[in-house]
N, C-alpha and C. Protein backbone atom coordinates (compact mmCIF):
# COMPACT_ATOMS: atom_id res chain seq x y z
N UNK A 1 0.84 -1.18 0.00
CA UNK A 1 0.00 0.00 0.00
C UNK A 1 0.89 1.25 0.00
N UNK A 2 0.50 2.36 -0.83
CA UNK A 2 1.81 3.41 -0.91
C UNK A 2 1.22 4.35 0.13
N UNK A 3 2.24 4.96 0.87
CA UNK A 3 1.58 5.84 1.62
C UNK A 3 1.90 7.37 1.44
N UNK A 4 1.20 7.84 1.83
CA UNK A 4 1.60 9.52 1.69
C UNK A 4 1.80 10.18 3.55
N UNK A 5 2.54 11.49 2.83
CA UNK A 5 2.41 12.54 4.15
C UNK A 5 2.40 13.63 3.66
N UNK A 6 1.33 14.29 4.29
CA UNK A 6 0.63 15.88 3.64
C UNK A 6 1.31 16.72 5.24
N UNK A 7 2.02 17.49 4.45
CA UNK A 7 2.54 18.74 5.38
C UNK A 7 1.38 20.01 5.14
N UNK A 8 0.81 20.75 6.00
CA UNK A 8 0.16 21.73 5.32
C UNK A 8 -0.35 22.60 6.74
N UNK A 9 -0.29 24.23 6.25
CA UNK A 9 -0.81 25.87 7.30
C UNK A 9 -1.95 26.48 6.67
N UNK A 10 -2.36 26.74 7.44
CA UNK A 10 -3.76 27.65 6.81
C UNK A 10 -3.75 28.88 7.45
N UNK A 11 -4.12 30.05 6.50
CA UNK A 11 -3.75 31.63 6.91
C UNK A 11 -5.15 32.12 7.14
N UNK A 12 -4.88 33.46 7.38
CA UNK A 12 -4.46 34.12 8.07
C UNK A 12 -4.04 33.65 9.69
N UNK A 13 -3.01 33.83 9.73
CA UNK A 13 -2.16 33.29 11.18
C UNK A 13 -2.95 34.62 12.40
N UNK A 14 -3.09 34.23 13.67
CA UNK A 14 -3.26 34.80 14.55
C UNK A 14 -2.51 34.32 16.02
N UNK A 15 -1.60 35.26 16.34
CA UNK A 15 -0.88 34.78 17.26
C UNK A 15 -1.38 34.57 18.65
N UNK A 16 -2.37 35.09 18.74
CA UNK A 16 -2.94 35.37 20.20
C UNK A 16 -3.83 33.92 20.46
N UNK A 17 -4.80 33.55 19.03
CA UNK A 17 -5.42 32.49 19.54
C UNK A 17 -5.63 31.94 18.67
N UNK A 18 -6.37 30.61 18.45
CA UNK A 18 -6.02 29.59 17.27
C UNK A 18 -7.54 30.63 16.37
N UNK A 19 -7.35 30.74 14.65
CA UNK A 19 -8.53 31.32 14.14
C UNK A 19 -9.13 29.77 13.88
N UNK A 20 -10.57 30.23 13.79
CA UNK A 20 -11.62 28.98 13.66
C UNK A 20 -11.10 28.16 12.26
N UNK A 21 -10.67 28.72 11.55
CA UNK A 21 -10.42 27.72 9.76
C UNK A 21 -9.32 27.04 10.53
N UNK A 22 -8.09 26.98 11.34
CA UNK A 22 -6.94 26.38 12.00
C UNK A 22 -7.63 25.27 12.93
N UNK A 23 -8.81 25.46 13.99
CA UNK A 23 -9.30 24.46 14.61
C UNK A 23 -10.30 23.22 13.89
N UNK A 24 -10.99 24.12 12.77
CA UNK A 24 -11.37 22.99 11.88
C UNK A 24 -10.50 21.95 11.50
N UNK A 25 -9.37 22.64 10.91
CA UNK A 25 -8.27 21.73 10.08
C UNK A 25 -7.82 20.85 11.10
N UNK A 26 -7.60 21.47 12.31
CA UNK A 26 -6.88 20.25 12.95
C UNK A 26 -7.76 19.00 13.66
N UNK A 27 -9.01 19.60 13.78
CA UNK A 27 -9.99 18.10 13.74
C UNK A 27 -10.48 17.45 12.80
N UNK A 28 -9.97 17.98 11.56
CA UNK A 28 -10.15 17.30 10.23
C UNK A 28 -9.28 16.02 10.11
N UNK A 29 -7.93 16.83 10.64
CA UNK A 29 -7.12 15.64 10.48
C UNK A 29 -7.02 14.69 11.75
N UNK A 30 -7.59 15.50 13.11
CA UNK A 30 -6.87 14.27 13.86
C UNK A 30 -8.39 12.84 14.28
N UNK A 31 -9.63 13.80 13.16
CA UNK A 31 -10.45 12.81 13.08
C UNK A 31 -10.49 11.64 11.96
N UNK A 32 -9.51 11.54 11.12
CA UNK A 32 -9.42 11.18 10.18
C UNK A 32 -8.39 9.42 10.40
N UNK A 33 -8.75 9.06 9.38
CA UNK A 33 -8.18 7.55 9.79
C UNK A 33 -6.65 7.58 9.27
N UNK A 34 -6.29 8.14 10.15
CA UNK A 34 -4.61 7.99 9.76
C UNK A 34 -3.69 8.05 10.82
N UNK A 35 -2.65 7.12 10.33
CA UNK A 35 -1.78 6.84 10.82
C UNK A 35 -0.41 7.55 12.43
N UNK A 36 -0.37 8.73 11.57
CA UNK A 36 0.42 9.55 12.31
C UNK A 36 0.00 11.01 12.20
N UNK A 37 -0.05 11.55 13.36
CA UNK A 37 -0.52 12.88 13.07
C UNK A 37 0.18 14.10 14.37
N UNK A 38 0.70 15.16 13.39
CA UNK A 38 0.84 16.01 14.44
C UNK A 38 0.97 17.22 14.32
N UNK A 39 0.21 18.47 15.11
CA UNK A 39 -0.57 19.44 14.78
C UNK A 39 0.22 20.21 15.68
N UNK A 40 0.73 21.37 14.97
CA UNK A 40 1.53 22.69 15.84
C UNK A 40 1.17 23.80 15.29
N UNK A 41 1.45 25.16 16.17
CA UNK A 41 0.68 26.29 16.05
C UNK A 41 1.39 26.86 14.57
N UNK A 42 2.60 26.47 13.85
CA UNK A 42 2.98 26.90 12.87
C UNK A 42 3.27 25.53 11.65
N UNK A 43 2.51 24.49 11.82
CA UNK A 43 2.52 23.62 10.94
C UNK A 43 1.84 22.46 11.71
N UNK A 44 1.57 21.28 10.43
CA UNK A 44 1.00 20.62 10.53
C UNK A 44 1.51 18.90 9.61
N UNK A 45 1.16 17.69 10.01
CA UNK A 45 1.95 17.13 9.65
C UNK A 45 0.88 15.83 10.18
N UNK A 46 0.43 14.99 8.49
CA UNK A 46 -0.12 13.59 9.01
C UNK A 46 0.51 12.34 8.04
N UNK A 47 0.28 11.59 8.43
CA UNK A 47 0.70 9.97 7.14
C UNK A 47 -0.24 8.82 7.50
N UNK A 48 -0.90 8.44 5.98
CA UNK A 48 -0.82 7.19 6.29
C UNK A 48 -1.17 6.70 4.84
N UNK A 49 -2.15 6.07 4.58
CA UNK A 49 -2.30 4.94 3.13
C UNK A 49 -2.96 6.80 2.66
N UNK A 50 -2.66 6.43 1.18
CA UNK A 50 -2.58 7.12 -0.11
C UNK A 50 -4.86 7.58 0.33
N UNK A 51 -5.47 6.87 -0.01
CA UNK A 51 -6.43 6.81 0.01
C UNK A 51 -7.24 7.76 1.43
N UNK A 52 -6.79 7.30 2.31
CA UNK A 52 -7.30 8.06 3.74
C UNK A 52 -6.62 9.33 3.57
N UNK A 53 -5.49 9.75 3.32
CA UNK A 53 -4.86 10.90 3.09
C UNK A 53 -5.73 11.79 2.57
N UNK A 54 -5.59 11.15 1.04
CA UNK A 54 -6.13 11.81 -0.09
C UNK A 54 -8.07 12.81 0.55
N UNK A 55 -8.60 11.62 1.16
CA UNK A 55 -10.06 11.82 1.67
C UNK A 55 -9.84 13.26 3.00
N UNK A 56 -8.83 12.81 3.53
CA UNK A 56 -8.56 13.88 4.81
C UNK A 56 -8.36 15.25 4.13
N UNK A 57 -7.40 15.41 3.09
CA UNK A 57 -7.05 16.39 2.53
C UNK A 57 -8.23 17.18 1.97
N UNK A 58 -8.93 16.55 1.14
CA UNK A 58 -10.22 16.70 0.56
C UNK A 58 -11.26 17.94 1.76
N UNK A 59 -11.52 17.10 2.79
CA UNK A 59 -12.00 16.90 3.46
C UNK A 59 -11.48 18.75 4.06
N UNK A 60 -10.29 18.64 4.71
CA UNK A 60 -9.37 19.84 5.13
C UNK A 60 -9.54 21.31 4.17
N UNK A 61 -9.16 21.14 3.25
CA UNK A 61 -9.45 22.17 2.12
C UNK A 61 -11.27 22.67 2.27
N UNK A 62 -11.64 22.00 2.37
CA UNK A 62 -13.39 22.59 1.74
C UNK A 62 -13.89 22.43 3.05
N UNK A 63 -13.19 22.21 4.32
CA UNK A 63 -13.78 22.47 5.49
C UNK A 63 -13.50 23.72 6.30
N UNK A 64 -12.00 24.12 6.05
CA UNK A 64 -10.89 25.64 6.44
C UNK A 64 -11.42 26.45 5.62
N UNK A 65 -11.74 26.35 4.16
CA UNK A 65 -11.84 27.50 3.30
C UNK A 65 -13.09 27.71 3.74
N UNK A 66 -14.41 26.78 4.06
CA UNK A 66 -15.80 27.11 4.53
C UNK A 66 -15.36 28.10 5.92
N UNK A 67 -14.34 27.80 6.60
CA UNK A 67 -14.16 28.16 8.20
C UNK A 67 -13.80 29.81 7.89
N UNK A 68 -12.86 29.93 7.28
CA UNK A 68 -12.60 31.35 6.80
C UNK A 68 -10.97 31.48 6.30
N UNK A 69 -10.31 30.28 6.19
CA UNK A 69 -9.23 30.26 5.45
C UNK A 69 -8.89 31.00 4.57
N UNK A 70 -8.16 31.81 4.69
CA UNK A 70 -7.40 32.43 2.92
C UNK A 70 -6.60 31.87 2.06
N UNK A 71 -6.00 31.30 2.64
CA UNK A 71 -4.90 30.51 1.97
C UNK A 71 -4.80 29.23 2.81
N UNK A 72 -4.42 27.63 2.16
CA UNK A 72 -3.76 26.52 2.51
C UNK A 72 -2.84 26.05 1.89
N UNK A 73 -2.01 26.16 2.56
CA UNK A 73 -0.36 25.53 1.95
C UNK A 73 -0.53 24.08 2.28
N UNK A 74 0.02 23.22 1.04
CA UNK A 74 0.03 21.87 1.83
C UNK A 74 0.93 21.47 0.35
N UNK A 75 1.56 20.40 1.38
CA UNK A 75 2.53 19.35 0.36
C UNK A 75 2.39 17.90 0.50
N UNK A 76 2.31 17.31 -0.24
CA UNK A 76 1.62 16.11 -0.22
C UNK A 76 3.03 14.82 -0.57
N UNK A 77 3.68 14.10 -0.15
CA UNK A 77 4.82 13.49 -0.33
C UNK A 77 4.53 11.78 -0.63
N UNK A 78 4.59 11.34 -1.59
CA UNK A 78 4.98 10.01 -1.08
C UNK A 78 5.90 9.71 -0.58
N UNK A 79 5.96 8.43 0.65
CA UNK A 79 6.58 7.98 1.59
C UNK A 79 6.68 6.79 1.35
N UNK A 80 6.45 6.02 0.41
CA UNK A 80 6.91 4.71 -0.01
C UNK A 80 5.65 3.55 0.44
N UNK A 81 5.71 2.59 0.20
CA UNK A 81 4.57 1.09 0.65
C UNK A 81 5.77 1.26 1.89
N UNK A 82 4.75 0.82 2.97
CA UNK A 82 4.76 0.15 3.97
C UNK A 82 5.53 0.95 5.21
N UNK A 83 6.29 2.16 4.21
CA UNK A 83 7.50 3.29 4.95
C UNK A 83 6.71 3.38 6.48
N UNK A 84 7.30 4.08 7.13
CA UNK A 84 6.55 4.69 8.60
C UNK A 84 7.80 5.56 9.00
């Protein structure tokens, strides 16, 4: 099974407190069926099979941009079958 890891920030940044499109995203992903996940105030970082990724990502984008996102940076990597 090939797996992926999506690095990805969503703007406008607010230093004082998390903005609502940032708390969406991060229960997007840490509700999502994957593997590894880990969520910091200046990035973000999950892995697992190609397929659950792909759905999370999906999922992240059209849930932040509904939240009030301006921008989402994200990079999407394969990590090889079976990598961890």
């Amino acid at each position: 099974m090939v797996r992926l890891r999506v690095e990805f920030t969503t703007e406008p940044f607010d230093l004082d407190e998390a903005p609502a499109h940032a708390v969406v995203a991060r229960e997007v992903i840490q509700s999502a069926e994957l593997d590894a996940v880990d969520v910091g105030p200046f990035g973000n970082t999950a892995e697992g099979g190609a397929d659950e990724v792909l759905t999370a990502v999906d999922a992240l984008l059209r849930e932040s941009l509904a939240a009030g996102a301006t921008r989402v940076s994200l990079q999407v990597n394969v990590i090889g079958e079976g990598e961890k």
